[in-house]
PDB file of N, CA and C in Angstrom:
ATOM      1  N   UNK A   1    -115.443 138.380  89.476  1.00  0.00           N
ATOM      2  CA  UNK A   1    -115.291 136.939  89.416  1.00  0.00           C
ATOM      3  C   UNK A   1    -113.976 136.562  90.084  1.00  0.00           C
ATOM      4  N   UNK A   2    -114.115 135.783  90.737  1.00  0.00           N
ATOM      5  CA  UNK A   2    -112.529 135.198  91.420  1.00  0.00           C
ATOM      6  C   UNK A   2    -112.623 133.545  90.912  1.00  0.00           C
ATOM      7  N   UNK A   3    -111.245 133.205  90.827  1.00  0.00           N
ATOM      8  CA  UNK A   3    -110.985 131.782  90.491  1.00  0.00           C
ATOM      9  C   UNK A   3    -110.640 132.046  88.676  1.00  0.00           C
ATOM     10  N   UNK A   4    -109.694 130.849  88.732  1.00  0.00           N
ATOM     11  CA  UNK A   4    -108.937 130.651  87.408  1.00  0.00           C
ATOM     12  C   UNK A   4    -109.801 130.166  86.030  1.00  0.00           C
ATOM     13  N   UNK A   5    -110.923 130.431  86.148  1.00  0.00           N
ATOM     14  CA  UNK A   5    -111.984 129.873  85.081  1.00  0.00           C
ATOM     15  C   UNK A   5    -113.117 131.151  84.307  1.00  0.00           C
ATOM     16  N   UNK A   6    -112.851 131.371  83.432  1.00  0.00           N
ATOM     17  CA  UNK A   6    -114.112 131.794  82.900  1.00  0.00           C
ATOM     18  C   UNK A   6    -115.038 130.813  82.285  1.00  0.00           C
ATOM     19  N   UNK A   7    -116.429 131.320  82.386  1.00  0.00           N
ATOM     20  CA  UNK A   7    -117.226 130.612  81.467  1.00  0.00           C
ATOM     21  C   UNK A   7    -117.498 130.866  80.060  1.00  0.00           C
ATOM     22  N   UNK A   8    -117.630 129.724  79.112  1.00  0.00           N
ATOM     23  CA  UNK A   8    -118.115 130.159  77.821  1.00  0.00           C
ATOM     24  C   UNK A   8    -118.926 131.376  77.660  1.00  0.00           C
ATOM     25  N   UNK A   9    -119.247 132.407  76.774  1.00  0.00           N
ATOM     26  CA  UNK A   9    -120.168 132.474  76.172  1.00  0.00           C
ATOM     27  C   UNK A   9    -121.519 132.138  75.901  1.00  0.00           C
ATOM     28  N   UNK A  10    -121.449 130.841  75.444  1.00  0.00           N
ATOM     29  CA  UNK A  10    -122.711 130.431  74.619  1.00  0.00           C
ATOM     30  C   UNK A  10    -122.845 129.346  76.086  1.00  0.00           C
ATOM     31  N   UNK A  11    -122.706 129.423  77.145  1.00  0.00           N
ATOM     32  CA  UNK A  11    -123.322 129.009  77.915  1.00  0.00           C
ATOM     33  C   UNK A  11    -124.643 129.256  79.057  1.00  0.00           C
ATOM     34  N   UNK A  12    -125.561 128.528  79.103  1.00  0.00           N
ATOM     35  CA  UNK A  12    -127.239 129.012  79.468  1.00  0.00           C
ATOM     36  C   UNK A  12    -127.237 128.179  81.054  1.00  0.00           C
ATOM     37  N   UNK A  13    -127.987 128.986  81.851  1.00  0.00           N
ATOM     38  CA  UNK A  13    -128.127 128.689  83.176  1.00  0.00           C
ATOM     39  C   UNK A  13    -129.547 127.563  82.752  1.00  0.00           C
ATOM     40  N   UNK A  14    -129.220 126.268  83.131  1.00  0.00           N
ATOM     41  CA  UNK A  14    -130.927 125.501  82.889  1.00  0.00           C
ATOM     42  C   UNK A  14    -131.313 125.167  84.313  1.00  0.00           C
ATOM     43  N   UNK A  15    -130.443 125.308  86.133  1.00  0.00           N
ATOM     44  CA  UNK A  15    -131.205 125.372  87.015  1.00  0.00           C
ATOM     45  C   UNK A  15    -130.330 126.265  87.733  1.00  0.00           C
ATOM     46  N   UNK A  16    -131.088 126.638  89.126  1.00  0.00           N
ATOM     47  CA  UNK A  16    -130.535 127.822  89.833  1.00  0.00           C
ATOM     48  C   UNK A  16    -131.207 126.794  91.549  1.00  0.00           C
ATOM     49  N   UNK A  17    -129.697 126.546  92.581  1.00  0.00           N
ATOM     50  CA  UNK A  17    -130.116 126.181  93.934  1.00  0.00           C
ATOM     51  C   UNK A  17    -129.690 127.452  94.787  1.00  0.00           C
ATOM     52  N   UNK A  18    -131.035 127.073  95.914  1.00  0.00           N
ATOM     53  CA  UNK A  18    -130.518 127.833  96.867  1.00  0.00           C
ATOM     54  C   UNK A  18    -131.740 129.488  96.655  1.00  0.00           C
ATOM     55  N   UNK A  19    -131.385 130.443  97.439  1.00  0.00           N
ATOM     56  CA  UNK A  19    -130.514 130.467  98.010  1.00  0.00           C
ATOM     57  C   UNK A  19    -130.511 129.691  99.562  1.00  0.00           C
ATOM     58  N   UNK A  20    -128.953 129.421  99.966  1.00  0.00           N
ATOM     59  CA  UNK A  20    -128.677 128.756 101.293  1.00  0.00           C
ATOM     60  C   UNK A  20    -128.147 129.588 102.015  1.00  0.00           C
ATOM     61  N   UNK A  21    -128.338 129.188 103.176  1.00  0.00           N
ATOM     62  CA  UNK A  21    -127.103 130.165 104.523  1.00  0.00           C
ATOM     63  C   UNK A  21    -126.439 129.112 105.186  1.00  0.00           C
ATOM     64  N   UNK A  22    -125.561 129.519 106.385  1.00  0.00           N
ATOM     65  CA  UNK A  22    -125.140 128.167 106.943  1.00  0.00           C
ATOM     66  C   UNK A  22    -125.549 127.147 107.483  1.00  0.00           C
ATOM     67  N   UNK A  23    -126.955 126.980 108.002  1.00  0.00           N
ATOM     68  CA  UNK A  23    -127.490 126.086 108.180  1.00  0.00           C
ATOM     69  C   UNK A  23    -128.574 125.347 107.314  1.00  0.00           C
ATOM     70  N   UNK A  24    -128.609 126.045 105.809  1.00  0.00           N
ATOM     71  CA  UNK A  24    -129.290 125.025 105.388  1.00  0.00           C
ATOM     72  C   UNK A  24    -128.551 124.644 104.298  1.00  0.00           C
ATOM     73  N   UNK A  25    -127.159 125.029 104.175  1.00  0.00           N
ATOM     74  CA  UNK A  25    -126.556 124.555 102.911  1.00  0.00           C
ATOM     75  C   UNK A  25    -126.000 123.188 103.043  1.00  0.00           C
ATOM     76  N   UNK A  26    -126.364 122.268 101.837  1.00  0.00           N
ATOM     77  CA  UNK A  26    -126.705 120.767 101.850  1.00  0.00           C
ATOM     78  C   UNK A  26    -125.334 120.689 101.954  1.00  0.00           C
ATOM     79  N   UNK A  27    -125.035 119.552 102.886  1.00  0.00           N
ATOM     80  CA  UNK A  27    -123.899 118.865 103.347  1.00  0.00           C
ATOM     81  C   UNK A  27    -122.794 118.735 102.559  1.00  0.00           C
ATOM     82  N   UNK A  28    -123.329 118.059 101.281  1.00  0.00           N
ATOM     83  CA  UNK A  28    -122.570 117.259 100.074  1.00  0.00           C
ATOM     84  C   UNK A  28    -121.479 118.527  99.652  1.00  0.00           C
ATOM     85  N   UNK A  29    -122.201 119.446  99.667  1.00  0.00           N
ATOM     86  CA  UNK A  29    -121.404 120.703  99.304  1.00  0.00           C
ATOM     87  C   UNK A  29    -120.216 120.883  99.890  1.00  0.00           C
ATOM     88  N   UNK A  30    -120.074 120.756 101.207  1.00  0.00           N
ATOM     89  CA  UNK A  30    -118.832 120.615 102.096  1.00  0.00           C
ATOM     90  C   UNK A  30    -117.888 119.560 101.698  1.00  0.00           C
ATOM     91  N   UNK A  31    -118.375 118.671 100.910  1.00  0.00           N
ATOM     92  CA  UNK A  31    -117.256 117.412 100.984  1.00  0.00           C
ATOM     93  C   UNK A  31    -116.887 117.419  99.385  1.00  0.00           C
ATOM     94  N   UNK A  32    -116.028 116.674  98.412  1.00  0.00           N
ATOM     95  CA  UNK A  32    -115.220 116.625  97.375  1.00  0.00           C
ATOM     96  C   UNK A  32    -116.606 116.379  96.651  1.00  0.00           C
ATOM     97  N   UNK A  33    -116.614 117.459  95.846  1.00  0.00           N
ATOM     98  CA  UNK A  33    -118.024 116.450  94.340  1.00  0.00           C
ATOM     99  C   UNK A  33    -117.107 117.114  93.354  1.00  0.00           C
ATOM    100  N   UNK A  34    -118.239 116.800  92.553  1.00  0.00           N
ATOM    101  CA  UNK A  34    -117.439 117.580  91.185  1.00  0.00           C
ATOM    102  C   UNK A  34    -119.126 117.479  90.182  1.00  0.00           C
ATOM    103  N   UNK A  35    -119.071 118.411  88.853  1.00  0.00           N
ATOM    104  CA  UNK A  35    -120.101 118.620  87.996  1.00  0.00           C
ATOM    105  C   UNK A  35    -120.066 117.591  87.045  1.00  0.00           C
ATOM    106  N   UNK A  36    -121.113 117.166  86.397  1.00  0.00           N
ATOM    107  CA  UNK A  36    -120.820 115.830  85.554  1.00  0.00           C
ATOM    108  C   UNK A  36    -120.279 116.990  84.128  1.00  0.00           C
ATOM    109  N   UNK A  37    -119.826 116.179  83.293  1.00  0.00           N
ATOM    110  CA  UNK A  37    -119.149 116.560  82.426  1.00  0.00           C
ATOM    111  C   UNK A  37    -120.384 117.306  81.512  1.00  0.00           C
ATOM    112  N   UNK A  38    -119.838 118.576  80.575  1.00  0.00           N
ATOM    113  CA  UNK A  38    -120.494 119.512  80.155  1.00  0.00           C
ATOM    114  C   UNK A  38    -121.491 120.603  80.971  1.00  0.00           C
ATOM    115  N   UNK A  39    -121.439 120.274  82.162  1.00  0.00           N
ATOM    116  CA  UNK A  39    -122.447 121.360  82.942  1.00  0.00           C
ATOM    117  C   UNK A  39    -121.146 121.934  84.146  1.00  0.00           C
ATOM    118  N   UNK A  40    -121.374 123.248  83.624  1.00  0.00           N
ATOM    119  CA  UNK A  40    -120.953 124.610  84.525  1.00  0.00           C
ATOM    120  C   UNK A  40    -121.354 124.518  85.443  1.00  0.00           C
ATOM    121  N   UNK A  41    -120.886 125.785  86.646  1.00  0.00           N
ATOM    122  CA  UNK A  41    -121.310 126.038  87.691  1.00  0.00           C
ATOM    123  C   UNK A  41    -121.193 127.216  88.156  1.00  0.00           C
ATOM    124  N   UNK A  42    -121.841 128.526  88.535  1.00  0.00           N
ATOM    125  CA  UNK A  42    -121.521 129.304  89.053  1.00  0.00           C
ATOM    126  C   UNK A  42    -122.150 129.743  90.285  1.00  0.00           C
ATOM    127  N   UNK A  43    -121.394 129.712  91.565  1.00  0.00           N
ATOM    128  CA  UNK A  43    -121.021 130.611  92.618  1.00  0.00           C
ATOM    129  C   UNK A  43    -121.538 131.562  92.760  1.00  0.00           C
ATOM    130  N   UNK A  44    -122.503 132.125  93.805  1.00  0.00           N
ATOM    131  CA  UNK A  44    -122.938 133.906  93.516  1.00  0.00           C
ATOM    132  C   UNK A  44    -123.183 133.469  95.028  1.00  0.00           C
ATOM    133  N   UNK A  45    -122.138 134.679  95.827  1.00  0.00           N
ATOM    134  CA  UNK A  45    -122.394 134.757  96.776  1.00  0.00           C
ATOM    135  C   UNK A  45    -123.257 135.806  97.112  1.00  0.00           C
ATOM    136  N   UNK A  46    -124.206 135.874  97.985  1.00  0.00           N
ATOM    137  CA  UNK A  46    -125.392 136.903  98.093  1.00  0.00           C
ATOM    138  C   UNK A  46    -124.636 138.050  99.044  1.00  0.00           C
ATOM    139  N   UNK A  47    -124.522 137.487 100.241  1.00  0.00           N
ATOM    140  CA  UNK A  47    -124.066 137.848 101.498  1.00  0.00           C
ATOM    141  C   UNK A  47    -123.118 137.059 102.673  1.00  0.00           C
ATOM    142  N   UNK A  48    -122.513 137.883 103.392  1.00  0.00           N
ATOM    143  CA  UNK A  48    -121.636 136.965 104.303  1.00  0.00           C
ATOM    144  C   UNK A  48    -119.986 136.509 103.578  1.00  0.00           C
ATOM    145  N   UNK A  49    -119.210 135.062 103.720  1.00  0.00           N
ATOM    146  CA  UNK A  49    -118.307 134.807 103.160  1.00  0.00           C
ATOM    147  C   UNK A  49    -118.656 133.040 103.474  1.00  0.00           C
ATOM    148  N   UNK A  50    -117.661 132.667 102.369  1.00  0.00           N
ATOM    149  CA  UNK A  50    -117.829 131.247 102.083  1.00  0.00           C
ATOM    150  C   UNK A  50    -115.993 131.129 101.383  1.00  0.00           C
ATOM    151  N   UNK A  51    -115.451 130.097 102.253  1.00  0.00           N
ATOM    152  CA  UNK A  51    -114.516 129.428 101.405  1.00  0.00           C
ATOM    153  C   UNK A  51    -114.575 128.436 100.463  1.00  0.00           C
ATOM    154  N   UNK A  52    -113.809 128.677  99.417  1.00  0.00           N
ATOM    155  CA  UNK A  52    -114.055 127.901  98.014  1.00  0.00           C
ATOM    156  C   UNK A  52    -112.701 126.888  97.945  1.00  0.00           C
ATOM    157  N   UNK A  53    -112.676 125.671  97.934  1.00  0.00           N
ATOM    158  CA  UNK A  53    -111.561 125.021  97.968  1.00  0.00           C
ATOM    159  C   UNK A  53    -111.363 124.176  96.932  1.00  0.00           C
ATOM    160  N   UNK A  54    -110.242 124.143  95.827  1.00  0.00           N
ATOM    161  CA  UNK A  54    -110.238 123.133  94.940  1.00  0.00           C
ATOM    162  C   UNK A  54    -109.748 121.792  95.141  1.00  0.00           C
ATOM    163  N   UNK A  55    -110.020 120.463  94.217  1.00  0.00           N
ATOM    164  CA  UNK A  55    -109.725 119.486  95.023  1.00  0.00           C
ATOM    165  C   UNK A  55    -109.124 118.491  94.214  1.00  0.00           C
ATOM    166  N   UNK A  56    -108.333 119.317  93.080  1.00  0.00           N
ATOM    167  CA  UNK A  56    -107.551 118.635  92.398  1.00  0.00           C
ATOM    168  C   UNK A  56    -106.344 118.689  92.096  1.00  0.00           C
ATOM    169  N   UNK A  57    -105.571 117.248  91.818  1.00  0.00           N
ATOM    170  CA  UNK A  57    -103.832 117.145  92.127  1.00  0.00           C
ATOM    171  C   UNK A  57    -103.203 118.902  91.842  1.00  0.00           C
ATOM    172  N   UNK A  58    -103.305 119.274  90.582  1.00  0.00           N
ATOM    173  CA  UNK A  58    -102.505 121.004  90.413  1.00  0.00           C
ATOM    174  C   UNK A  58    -102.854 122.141  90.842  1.00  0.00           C
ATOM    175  N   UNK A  59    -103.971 122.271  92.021  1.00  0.00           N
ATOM    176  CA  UNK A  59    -104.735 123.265  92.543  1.00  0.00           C
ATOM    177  C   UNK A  59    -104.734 122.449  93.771  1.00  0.00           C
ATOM    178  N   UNK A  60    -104.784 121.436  94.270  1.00  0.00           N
ATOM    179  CA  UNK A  60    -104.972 120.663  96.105  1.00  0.00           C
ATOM    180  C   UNK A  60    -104.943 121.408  96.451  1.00  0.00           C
ATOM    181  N   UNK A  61    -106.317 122.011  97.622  1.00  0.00           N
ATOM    182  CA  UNK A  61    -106.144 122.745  98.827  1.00  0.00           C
ATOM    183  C   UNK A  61    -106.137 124.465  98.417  1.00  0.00           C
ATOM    184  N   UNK A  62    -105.691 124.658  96.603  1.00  0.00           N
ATOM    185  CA  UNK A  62    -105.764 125.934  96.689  1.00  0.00           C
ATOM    186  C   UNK A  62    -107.435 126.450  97.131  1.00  0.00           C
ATOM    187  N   UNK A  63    -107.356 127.697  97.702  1.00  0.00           N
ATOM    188  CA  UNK A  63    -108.645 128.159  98.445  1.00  0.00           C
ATOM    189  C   UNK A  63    -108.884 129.848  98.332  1.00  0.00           C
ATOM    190  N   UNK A  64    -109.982 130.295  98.214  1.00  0.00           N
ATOM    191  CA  UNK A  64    -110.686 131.594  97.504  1.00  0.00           C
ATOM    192  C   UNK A  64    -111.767 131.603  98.789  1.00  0.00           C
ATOM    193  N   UNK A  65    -111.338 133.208  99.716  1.00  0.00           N
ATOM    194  CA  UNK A  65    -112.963 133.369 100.237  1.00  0.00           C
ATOM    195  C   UNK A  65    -113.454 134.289  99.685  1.00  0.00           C
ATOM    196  N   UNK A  66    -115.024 133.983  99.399  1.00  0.00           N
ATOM    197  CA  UNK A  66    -115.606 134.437  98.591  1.00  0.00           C
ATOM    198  C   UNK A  66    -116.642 135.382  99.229  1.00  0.00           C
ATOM    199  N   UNK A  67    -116.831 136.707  99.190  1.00  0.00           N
ATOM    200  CA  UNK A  67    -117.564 137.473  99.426  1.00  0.00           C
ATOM    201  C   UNK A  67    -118.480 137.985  98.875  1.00  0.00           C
ATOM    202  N   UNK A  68    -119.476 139.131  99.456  1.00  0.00           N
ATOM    203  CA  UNK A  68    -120.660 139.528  99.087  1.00  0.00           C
ATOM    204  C   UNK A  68    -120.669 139.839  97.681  1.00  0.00           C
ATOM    205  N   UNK A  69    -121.447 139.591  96.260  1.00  0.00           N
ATOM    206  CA  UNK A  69    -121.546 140.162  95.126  1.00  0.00           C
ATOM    207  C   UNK A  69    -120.229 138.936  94.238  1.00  0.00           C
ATOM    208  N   UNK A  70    -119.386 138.235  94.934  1.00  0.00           N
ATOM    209  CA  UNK A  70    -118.595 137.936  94.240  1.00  0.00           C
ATOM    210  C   UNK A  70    -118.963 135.994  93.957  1.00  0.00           C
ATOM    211  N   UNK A  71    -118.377 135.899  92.090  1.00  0.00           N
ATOM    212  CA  UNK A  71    -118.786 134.747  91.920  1.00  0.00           C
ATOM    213  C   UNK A  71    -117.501 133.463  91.505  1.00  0.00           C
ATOM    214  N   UNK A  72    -117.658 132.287  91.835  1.00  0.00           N
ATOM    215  CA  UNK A  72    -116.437 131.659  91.290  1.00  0.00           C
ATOM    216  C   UNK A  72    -117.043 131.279  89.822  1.00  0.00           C
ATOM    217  N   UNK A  73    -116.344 130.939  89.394  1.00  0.00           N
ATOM    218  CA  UNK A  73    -116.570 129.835  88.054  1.00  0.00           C
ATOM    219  C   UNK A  73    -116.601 128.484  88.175  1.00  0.00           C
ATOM    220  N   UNK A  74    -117.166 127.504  88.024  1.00  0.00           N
ATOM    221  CA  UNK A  74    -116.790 126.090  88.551  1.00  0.00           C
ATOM    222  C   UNK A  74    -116.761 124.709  87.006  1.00  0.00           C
ATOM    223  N   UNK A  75    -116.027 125.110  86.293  1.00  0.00           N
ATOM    224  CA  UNK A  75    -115.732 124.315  85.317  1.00  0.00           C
ATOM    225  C   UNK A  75    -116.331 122.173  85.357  1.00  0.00           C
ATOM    226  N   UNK A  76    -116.673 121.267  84.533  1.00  0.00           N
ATOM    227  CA  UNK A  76    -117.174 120.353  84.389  1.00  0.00           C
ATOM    228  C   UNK A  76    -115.831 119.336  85.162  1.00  0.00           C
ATOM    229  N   UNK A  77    -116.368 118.469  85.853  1.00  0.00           N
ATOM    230  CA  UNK A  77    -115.492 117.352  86.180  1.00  0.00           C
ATOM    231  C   UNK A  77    -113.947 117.702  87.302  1.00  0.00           C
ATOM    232  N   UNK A  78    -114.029 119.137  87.822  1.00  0.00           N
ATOM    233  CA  UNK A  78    -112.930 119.669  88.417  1.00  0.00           C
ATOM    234  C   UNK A  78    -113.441 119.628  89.634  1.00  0.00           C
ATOM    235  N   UNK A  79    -113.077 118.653  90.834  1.00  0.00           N
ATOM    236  CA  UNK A  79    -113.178 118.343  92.046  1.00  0.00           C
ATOM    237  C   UNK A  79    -113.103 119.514  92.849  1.00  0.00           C
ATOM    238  N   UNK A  80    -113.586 119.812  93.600  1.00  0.00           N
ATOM    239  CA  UNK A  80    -113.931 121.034  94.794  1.00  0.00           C
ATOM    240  C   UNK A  80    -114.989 121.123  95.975  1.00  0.00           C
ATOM    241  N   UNK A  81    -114.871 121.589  96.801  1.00  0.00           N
ATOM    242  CA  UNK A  81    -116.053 121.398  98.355  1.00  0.00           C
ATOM    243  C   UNK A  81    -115.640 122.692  98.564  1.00  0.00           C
ATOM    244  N   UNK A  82    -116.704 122.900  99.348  1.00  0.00           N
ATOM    245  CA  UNK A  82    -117.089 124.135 100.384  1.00  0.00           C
ATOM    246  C   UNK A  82    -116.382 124.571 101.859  1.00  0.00           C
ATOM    247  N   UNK A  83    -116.286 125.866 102.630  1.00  0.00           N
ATOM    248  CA  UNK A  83    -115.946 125.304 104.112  1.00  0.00           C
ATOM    249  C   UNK A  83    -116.529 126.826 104.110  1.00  0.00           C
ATOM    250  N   UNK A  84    -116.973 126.520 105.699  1.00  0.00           N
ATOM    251  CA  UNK A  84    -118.046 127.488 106.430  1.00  0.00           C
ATOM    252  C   UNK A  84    -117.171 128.439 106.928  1.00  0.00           C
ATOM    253  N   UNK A  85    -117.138 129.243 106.734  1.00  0.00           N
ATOM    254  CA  UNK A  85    -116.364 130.785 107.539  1.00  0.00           C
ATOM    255  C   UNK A  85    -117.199 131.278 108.690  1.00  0.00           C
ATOM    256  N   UNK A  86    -118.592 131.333 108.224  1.00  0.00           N
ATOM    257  CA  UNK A  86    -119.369 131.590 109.422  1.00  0.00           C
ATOM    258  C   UNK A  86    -120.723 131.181 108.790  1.00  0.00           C
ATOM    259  N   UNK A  87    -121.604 131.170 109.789  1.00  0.00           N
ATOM    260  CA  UNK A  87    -123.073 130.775 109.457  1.00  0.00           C
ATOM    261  C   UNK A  87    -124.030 132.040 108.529  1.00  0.00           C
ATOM    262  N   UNK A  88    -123.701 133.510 109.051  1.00  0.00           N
ATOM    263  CA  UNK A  88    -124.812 133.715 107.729  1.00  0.00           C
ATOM    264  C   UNK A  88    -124.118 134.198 106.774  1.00  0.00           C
ATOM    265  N   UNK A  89    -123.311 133.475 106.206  1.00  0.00           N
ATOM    266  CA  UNK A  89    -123.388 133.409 104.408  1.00  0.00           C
ATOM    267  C   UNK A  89    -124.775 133.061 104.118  1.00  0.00           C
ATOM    268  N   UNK A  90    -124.765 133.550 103.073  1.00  0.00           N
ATOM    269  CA  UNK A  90    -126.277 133.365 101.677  1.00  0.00           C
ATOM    270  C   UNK A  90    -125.436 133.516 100.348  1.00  0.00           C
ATOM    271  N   UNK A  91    -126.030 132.375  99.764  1.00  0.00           N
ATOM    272  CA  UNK A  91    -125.322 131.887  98.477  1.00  0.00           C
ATOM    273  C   UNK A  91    -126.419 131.005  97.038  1.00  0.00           C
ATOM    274  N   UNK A  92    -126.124 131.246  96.264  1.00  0.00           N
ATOM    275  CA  UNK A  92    -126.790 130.368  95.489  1.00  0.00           C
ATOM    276  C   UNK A  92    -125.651 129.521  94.363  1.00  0.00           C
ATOM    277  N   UNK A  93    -126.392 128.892  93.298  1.00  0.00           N
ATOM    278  CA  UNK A  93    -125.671 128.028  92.528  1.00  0.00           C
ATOM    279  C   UNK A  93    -125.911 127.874  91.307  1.00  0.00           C
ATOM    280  N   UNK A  94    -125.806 128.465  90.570  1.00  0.00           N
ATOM    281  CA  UNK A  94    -126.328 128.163  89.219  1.00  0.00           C
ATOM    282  C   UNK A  94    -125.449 127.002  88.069  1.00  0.00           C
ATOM    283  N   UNK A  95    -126.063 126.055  87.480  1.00  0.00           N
ATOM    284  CA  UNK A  95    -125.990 125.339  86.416  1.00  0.00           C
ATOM    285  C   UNK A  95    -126.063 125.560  84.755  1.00  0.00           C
ATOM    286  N   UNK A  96    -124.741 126.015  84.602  1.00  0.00           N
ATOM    287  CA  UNK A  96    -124.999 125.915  82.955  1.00  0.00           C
ATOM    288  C   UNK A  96    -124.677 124.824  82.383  1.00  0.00           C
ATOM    289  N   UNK A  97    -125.398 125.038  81.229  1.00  0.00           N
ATOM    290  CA  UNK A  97    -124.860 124.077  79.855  1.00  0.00           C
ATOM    291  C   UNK A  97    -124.201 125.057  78.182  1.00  0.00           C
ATOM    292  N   UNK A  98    -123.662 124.388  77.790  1.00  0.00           N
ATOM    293  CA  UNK A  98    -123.264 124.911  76.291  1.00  0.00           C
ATOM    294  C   UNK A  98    -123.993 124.639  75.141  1.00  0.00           C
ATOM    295  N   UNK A  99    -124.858 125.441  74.974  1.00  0.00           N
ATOM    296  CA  UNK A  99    -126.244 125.450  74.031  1.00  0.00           C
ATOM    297  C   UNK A  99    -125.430 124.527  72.456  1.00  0.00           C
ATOM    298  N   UNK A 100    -124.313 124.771  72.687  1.00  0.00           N
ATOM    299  CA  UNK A 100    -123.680 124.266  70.789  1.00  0.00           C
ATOM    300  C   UNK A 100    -123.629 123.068  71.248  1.00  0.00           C
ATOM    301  N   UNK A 101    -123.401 122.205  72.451  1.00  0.00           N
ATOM    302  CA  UNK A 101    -123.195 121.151  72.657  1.00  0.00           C
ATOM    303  C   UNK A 101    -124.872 120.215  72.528  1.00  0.00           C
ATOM    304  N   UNK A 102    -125.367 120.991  72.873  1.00  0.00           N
ATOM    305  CA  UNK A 102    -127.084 120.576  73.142  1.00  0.00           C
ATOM    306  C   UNK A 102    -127.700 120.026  71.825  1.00  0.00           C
ATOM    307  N   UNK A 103    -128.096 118.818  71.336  1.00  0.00           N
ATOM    308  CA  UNK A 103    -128.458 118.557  69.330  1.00  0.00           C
ATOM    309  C   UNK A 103    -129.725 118.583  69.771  1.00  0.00           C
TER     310      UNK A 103
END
């Protein structure tokens, strides 16, 4: 795992995108989003490399390339985008939630 985040525990993957390479990974990804609040994110790079860039005031600009087998953590509401190192990266995305949070 690379990046300053672990995930809970009691947290459950409820969708999985992708996988993408460089030409079909959706745009939005490249530019500032962020996860709505309570849903995770994890990073699994398949193959290739992908830069990981964070996009908030105490991290701005800090950046992780991410290689084959390796995953970030992507915590709720913490601003971050993508940047292309080269075209065949293959990557996917998974979505958790925190089952204790779930009534």
């Amino acid at each position: 795992m690379q990046g300053p985040f672990s995930l809970p525990p009691e947290a459950k993957v409820y969708r999985t995108i992708g996988p993408f390479d460089g030409t079909s990974l959706p745009k939005g990804l490249l530019r500032e989003h962020r996860l709505k609040a309570g849903s995770w994110g994890r990073l699994r790079v398949l193959s290739g490399e992908i830069r990981f860039v964070w996009d908030v005031a105490d991290r701005e600009g800090e950046a992780v390339v991410v290689g084959p087998g390796a995953t970030v953590i992507i915590p709720p509401v913490i601003g971050h985008h993508l940047e292309l190192t080269a075209t065949d990266v293959l990557l996917e995305i998974e979505f958790l939630e925190l089952l204790a949070l779930k009534g």
